[in-house]
Protein backbone atom coordinates (compact mmCIF):
# COMPACT_ATOMS: atom_id res chain seq x y z
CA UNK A 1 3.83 -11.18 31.34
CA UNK A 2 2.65 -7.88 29.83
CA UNK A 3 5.31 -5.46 28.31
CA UNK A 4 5.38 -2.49 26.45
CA UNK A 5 6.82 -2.35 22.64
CA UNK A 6 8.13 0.68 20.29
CA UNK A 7 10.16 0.75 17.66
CA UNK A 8 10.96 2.04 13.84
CA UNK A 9 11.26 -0.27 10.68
CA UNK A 10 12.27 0.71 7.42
CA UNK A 11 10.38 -0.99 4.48
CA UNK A 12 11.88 -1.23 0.86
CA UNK A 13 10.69 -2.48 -2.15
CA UNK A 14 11.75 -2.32 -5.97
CA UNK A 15 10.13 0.34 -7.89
CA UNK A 16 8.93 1.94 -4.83
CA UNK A 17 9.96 4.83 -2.17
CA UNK A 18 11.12 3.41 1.08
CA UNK A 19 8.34 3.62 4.03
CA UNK A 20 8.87 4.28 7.89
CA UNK A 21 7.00 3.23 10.50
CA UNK A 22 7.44 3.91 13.92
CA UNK A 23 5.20 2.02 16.60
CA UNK A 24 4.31 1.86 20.23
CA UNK A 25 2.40 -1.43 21.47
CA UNK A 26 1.99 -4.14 24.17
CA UNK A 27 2.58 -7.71 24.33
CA UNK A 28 1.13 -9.98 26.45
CA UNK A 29 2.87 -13.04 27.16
CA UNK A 30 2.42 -16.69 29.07
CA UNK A 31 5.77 -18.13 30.09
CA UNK A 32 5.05 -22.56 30.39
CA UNK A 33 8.30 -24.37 31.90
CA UNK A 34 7.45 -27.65 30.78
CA UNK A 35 11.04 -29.32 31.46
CA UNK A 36 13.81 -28.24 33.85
CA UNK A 37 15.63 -26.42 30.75
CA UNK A 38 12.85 -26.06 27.95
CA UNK A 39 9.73 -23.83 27.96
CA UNK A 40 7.51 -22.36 25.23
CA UNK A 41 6.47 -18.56 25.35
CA UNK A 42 2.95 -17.87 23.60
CA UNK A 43 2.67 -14.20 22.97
CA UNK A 44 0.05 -11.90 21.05
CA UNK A 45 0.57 -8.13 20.82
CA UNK A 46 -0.53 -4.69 18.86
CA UNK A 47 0.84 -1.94 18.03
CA UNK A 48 -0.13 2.05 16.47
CA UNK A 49 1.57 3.75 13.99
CA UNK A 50 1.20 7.16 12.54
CA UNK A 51 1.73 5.91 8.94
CA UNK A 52 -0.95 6.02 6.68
CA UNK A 53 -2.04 2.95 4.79
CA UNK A 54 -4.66 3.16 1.43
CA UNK A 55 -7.63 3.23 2.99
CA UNK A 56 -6.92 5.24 6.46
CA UNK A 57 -4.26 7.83 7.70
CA UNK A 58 -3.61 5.31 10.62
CA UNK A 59 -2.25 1.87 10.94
CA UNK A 60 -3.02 -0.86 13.43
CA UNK A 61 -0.89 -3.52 13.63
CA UNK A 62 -1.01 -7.30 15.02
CA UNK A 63 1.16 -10.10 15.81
CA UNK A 64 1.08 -13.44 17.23
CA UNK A 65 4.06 -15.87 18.03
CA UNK A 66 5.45 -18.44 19.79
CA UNK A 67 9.20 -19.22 21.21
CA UNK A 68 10.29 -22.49 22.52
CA UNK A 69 13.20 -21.27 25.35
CA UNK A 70 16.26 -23.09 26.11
CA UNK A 71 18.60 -22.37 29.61
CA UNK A 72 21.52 -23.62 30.44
């Protein structure tokens, strides 16, 4: 499954100024039923974000991640 992301975090840390970061991304997704009530969701995704970093005045971000799923 393939979705689209977006979103704003807030970042704090002591002795520093609080940073925002707003993104827009995709994920893409694989959805494995491997029991009648249990499955496990792989996903990797990226994301842009207008907020500088130290080295360039735009930010790529990453993630990977997996979820096992429970129904009822």
């Amino acid at each position: 499954m393939l979705s689209l992301s977006g979103g704003y975090q807030r970042y704090y840390s002591s002795g520093a100024r609080p940073v925002g970061v707003p993104f827009l991304g995709q994920s893409l997704g694989f959805l494995w039923q491997f029991k009648r009530r249990w499955a496990l969701l792989p996903e990797l995704g990226s994301a842009r974000t207008t907020t500088p970093n130290f080295m360039t005045d735009e930010t790529r971000l990453f993630h990977a991640g997996i979820a096992l799923v429970h129904t009822r």
